[in-house]
C-alpha atoms as a PDB file:
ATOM      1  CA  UNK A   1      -4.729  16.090 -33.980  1.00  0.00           C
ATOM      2  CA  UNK A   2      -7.658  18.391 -33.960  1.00  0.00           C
ATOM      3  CA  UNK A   3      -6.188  19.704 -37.232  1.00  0.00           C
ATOM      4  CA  UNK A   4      -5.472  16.873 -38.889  1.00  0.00           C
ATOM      5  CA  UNK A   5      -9.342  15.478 -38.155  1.00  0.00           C
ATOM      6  CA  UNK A   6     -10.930  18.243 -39.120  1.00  0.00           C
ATOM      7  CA  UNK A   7      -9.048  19.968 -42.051  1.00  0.00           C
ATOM      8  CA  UNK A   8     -10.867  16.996 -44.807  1.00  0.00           C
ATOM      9  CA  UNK A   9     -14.330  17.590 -43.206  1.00  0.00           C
ATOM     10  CA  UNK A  10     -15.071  19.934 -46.476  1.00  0.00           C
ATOM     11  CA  UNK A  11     -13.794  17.333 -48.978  1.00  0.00           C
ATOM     12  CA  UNK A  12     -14.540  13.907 -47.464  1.00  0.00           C
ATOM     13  CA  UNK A  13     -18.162  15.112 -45.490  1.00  0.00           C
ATOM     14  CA  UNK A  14     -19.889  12.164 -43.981  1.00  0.00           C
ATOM     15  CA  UNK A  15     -17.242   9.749 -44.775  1.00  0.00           C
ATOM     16  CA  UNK A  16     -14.465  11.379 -42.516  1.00  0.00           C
ATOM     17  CA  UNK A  17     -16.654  11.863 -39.522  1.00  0.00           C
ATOM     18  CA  UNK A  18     -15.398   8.379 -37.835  1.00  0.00           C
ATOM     19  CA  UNK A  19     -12.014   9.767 -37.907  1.00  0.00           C
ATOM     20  CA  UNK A  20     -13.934  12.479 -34.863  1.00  0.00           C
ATOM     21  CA  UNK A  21     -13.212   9.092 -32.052  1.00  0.00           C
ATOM     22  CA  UNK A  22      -9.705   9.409 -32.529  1.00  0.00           C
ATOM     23  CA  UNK A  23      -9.750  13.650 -31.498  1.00  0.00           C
ATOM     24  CA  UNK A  24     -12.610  12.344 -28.834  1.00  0.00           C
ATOM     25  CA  UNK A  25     -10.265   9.570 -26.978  1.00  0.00           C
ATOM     26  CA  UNK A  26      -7.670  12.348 -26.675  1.00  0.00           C
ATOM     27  CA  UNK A  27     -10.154  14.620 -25.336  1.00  0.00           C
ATOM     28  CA  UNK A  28     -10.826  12.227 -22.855  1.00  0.00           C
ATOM     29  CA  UNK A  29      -7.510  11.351 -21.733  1.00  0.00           C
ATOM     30  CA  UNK A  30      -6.310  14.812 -21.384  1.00  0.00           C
ATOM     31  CA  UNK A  31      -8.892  17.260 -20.456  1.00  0.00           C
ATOM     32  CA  UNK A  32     -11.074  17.394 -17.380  1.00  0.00           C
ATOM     33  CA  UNK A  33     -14.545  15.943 -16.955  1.00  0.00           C
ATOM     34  CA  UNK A  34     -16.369  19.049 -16.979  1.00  0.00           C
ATOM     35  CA  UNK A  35     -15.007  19.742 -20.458  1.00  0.00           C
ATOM     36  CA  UNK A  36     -14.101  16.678 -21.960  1.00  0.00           C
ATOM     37  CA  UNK A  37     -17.897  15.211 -21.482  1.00  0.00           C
ATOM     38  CA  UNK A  38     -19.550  17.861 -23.212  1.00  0.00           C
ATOM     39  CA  UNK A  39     -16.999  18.028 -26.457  1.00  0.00           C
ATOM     40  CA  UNK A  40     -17.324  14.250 -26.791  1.00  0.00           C
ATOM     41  CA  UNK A  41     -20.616  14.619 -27.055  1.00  0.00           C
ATOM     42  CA  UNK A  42     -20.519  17.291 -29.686  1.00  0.00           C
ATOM     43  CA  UNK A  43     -18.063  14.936 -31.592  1.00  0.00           C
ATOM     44  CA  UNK A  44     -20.746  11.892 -31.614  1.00  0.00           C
ATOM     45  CA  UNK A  45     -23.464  14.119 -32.128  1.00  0.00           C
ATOM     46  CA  UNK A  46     -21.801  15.518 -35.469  1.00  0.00           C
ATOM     47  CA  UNK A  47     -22.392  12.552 -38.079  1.00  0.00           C
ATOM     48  CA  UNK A  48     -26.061  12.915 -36.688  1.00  0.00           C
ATOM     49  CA  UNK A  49     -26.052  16.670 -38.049  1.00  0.00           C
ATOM     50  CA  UNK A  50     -24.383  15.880 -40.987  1.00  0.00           C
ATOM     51  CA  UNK A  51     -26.580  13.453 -42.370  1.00  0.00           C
ATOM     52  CA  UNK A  52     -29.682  15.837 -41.373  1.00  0.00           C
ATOM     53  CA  UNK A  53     -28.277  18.259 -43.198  1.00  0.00           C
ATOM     54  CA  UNK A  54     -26.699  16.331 -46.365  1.00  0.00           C
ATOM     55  CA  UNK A  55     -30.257  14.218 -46.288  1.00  0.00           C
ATOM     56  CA  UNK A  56     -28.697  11.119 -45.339  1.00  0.00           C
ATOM     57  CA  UNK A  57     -29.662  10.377 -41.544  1.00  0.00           C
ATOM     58  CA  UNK A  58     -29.344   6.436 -41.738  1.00  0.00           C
ATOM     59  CA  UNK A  59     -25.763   6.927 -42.801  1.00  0.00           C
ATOM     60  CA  UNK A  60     -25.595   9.717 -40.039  1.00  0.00           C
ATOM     61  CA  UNK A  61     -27.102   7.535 -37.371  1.00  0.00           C
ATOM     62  CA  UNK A  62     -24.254   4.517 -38.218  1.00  0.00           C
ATOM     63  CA  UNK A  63     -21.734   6.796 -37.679  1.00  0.00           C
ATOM     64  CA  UNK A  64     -22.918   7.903 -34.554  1.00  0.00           C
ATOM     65  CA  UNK A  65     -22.627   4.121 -33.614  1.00  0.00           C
ATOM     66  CA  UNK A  66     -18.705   4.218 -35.041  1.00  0.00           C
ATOM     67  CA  UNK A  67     -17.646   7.185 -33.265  1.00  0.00           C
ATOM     68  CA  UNK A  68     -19.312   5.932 -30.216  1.00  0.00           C
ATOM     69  CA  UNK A  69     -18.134   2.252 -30.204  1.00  0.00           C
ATOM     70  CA  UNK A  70     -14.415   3.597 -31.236  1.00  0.00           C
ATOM     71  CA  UNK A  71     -14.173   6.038 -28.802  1.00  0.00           C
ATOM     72  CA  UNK A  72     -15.026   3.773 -25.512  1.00  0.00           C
ATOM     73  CA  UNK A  73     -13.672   1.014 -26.664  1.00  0.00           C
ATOM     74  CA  UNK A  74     -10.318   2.289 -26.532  1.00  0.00           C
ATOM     75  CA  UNK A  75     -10.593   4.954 -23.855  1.00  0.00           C
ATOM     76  CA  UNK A  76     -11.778   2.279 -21.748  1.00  0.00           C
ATOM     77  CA  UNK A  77      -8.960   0.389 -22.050  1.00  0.00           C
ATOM     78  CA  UNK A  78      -6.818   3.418 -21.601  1.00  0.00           C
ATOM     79  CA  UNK A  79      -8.657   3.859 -18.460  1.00  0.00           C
ATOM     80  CA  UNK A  80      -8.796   0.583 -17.053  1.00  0.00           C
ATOM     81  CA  UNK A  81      -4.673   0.877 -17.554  1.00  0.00           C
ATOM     82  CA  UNK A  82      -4.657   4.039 -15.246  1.00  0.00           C
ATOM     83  CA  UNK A  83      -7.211   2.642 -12.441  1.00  0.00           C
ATOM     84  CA  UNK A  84      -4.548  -0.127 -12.086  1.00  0.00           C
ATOM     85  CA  UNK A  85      -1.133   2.037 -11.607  1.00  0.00           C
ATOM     86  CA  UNK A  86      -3.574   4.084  -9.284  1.00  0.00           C
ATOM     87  CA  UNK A  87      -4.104   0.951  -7.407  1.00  0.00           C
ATOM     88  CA  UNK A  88      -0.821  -0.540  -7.724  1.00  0.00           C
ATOM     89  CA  UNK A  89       0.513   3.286  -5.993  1.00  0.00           C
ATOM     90  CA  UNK A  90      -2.265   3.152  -3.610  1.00  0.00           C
ATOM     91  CA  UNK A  91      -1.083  -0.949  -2.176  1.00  0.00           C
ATOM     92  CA  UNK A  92       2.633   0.936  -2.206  1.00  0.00           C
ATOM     93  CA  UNK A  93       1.393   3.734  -0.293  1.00  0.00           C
ATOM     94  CA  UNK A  94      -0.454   1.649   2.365  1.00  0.00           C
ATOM     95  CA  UNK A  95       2.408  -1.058   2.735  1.00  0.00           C
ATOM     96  CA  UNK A  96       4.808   2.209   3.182  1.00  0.00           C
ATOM     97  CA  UNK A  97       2.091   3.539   5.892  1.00  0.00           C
ATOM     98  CA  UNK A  98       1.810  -0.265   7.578  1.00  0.00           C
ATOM     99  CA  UNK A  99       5.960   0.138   8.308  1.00  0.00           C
ATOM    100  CA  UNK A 100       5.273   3.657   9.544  1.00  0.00           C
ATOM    101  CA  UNK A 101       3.117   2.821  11.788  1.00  0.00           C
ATOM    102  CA  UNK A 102       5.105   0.133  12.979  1.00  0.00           C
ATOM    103  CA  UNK A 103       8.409   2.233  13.323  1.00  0.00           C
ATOM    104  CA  UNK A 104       6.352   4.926  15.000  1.00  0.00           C
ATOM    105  CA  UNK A 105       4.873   2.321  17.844  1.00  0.00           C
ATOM    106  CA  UNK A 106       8.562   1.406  18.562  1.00  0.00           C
ATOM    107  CA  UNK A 107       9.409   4.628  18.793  1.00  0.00           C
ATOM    108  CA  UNK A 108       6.892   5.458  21.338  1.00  0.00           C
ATOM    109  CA  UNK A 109       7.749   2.304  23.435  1.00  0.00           C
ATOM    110  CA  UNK A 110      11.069   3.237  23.632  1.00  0.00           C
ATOM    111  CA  UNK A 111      10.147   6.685  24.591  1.00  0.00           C
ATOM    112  CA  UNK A 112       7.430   5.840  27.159  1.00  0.00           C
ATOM    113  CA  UNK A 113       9.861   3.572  28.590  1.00  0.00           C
ATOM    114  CA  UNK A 114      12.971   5.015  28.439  1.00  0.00           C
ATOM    115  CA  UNK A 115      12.403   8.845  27.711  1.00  0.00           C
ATOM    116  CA  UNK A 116      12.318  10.026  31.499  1.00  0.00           C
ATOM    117  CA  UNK A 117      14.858   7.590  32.229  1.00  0.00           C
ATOM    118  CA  UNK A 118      17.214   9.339  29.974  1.00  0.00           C
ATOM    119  CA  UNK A 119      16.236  12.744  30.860  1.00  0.00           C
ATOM    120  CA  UNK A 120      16.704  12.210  34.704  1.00  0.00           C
ATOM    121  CA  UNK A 121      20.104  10.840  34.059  1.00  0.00           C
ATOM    122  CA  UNK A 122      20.633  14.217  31.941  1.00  0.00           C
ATOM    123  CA  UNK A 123      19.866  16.237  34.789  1.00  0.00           C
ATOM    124  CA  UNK A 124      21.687  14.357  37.425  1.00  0.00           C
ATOM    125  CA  UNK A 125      24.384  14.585  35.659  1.00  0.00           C
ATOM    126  CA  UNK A 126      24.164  18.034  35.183  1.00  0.00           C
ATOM    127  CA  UNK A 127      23.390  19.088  38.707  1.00  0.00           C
ATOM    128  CA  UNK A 128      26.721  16.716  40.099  1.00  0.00           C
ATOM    129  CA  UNK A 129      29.188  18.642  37.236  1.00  0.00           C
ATOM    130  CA  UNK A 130      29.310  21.745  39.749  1.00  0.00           C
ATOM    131  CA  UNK A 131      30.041  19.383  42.883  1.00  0.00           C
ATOM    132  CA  UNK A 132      33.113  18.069  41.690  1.00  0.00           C
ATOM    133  CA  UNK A 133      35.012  20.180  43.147  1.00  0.00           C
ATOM    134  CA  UNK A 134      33.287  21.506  46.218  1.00  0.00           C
ATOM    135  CA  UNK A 135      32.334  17.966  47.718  1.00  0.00           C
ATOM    136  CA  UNK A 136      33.860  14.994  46.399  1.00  0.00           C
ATOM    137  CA  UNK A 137      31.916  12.684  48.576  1.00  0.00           C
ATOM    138  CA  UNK A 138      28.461  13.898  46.859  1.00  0.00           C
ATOM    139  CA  UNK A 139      29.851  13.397  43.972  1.00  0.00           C
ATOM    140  CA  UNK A 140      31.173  10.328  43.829  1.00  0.00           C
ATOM    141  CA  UNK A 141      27.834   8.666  45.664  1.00  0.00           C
ATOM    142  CA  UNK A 142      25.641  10.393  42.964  1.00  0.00           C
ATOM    143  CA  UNK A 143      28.090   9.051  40.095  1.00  0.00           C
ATOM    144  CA  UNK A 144      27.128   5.580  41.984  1.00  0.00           C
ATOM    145  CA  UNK A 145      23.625   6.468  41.514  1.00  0.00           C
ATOM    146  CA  UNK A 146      23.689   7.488  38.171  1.00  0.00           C
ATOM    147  CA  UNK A 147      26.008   4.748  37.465  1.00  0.00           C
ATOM    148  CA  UNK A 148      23.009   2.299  38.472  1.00  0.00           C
ATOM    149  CA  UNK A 149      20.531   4.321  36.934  1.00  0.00           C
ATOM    150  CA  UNK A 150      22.127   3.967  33.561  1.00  0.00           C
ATOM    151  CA  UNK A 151      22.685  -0.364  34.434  1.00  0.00           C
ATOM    152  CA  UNK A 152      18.859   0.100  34.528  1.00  0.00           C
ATOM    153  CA  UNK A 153      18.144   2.052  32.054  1.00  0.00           C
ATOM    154  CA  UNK A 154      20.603  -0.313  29.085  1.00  0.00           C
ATOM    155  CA  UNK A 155      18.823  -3.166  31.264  1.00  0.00           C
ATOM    156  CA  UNK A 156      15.471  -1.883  29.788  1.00  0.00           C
ATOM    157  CA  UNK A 157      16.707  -1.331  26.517  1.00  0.00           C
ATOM    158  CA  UNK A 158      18.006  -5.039  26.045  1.00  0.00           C
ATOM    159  CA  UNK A 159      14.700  -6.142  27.269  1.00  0.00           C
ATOM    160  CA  UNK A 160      12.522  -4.056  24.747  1.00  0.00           C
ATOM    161  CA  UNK A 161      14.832  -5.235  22.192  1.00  0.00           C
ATOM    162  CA  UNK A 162      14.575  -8.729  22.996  1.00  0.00           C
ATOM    163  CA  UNK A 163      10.709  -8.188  23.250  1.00  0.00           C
ATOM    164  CA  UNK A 164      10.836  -6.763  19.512  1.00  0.00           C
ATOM    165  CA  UNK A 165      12.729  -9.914  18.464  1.00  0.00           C
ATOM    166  CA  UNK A 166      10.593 -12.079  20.516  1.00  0.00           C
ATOM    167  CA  UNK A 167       7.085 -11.169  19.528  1.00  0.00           C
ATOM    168  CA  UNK A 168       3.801 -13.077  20.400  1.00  0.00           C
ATOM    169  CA  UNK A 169       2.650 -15.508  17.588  1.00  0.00           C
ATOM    170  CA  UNK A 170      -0.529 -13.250  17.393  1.00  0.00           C
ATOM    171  CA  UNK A 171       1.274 -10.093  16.727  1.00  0.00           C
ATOM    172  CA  UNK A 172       3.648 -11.947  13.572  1.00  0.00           C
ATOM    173  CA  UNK A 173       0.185 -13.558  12.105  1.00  0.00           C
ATOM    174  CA  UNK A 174      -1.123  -9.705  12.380  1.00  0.00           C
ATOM    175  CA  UNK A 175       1.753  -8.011  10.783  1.00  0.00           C
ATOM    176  CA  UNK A 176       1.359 -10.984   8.253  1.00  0.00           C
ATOM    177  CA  UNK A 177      -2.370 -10.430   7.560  1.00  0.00           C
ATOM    178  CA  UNK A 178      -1.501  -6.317   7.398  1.00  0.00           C
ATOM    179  CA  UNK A 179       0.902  -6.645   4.944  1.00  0.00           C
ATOM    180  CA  UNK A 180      -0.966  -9.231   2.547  1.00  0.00           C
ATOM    181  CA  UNK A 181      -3.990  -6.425   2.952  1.00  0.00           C
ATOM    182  CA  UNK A 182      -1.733  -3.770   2.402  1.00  0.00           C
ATOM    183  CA  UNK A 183      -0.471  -5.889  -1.055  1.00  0.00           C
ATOM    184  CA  UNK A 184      -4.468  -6.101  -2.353  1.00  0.00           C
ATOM    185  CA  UNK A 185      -4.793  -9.750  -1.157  1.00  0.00           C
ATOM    186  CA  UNK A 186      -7.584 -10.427   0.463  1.00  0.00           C
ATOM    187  CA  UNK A 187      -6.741 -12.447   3.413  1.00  0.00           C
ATOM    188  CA  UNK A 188      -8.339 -14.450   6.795  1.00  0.00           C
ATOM    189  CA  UNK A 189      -6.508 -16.230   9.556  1.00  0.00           C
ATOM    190  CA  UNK A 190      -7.712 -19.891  10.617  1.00  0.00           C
ATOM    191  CA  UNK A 191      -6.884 -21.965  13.441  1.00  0.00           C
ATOM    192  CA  UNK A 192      -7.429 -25.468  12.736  1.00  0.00           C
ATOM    193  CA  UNK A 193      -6.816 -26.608  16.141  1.00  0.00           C
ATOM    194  CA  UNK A 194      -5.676 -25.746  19.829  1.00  0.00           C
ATOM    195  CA  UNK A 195      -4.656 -21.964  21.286  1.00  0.00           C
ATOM    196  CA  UNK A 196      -1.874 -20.218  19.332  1.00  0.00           C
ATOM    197  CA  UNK A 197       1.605 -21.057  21.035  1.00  0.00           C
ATOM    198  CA  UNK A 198       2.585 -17.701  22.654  1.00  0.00           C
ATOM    199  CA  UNK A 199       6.193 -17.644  20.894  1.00  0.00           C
ATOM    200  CA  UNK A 200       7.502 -18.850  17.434  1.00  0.00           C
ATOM    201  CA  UNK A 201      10.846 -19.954  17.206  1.00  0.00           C
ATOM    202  CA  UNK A 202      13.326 -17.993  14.416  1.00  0.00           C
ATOM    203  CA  UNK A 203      13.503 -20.533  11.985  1.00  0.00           C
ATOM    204  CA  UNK A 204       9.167 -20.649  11.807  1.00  0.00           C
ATOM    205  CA  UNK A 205       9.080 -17.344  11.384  1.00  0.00           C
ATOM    206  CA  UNK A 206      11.753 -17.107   8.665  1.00  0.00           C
ATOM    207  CA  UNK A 207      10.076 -19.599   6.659  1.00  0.00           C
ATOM    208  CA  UNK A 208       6.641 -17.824   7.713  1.00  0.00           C
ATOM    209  CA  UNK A 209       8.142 -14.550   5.881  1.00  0.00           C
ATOM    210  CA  UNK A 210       9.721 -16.572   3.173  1.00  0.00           C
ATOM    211  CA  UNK A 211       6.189 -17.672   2.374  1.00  0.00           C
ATOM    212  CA  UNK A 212       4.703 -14.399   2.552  1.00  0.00           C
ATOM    213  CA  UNK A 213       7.378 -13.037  -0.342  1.00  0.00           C
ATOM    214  CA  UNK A 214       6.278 -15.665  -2.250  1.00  0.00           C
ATOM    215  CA  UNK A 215       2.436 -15.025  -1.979  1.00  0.00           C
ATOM    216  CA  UNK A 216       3.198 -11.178  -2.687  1.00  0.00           C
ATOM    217  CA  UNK A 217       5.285 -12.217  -5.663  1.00  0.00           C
ATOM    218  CA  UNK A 218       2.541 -13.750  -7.070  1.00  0.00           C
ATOM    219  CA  UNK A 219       1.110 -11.046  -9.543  1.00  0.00           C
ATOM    220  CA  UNK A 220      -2.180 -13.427  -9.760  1.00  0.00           C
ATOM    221  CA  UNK A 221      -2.523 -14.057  -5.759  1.00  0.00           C
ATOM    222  CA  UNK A 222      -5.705 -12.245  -5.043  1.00  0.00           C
ATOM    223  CA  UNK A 223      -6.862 -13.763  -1.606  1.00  0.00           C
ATOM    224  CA  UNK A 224      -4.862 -16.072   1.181  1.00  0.00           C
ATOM    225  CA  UNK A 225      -5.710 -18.122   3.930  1.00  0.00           C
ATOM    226  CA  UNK A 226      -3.345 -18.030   6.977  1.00  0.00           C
ATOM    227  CA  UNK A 227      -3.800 -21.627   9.001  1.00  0.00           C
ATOM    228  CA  UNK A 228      -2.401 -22.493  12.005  1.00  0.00           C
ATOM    229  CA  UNK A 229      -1.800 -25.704  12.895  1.00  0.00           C
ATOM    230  CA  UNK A 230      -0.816 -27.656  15.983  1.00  0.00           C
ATOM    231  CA  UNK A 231       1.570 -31.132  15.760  1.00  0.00           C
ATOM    232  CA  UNK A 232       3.377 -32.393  18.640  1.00  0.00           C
ATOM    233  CA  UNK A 233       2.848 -29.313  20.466  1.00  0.00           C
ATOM    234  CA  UNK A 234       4.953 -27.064  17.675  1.00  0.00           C
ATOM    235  CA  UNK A 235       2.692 -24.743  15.629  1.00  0.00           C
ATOM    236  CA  UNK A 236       2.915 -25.419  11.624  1.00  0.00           C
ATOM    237  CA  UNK A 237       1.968 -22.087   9.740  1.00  0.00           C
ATOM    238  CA  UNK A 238       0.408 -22.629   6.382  1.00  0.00           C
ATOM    239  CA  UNK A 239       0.082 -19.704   3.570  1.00  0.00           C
ATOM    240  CA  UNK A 240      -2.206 -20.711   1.053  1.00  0.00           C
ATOM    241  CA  UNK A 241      -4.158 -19.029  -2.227  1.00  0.00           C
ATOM    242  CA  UNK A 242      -5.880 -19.751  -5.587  1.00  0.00           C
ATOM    243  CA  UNK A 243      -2.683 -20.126  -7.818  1.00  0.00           C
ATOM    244  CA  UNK A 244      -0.024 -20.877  -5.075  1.00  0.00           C
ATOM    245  CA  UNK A 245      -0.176 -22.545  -2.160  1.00  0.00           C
ATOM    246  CA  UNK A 246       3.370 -22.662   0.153  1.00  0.00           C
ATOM    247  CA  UNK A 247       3.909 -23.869   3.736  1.00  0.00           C
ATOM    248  CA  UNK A 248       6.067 -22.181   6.001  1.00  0.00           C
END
């Protein structure tokens, strides 16, 4: 491009100089600040010289203005294009970090709760393999034991589990409000009236969720309001914005 701008400079002169936004929009795009700055510059100063040095500033100075108005009126565009796939990567990145998070607090639940457990059982077991045969009677009450131990340790596990499934309303409107920040919406939680129930029944939050993929499908949904509300004692959850307003 460089050549093809500036090879007519000594036939066309003044003329060709708004041609110079075209080689200054690439310059922009590709090269670094620190170098792409300073050559711009050069490139909208150079009508300005010309026309000094041909005699004709006027024309010089309007040229200036063309080169300049060219040149950030598309690059501008061409920027405003990448600041929104850097955004749109960034709201990927932090809903990808908002499930990591939550897969990483499970995993230390289960650990804290469950790790020693596990490892005890491990070690029983491995101190009773060399008793088998010595003293049948140890072994069989420490199978017992361990036997018990592991009823109580698949006893935990079902009841972590069923905590998981069974989450407080407070931690679903949370993981709710994360993932509509994590998306770019802006978004607030009101309670019209009454406490928040401390449960929510499957079929609330399935339609809950199913409102939440329908407020992140919306390309235009830029802030939500969460509402709670209370009738007949059951909690109705409401997800509501600008351009789209569902109930769950």
């Amino acid at each position: 491009m460089a050549v093809l701008v500036l090879a007519p400079f000594p036939v066309l002169g003044l003329i060709w100089t708004a041609a110079l936004s075209s080689l200054a929009i690439s310059v922009l795009v590709l090269l670094r600040p620190s170098v792409s700055v300073p050559l711009t510059a050069v490139f909208v100063a150079t009508p300005l010289v010309i026309g000094v040095v041909s005699g004709a500033v006027v024309s010089g100075l309007y040229f200036v203005l063309v080169v300049s108005f060219r040149t950030a009126a598309v690059f501008v565009l061409v920027w405003l294009v990448g600041a929104i796939r850097r955004l749109e990567a960034a709201r990927r990145a932090l809903a990808v970090q908002a499930v990591e998070q939550e897969r990483l607090r499970i995993d230390d639940q289960l650990n804290r709760a469950l790790g020693s457990t596990l490892r005890e059982i491990i070690a029983v077991g491995a101190e009773l393999a060399p008793l088998a045969e010595r003293d049948p009677d140890a072994t069989r009450r420490g199978l017992d034991a361990l036997v018990g131990r592991s009823r109580a340790a698949l006893a935990d596990t079902r009841r972590i589990a069923a905590g998981f499934r069974h989450t407080s309303v407070r931690a679903e409107l949370d993981t709710v409000l994360s993932l509509l920040r994590a998306a770019g919406v802006r978004s607030r939680l009101v309670v019209a009236s009454g406490e928040l129930p401390e449960t929510m029944d499957p079929t609330c939050r399935r339609d809950l969720y199913r409102a939440l993929g329908d407020v992140l499908g919306d390309a235009g949904a830029r802030s939500c309001v969460l509402t709670v509300r209370m009738h007949d004692g059951a909690a109705r959850f409401e997800l509501s914005t600008g351009f789209l307003g569902v109930a769950a």
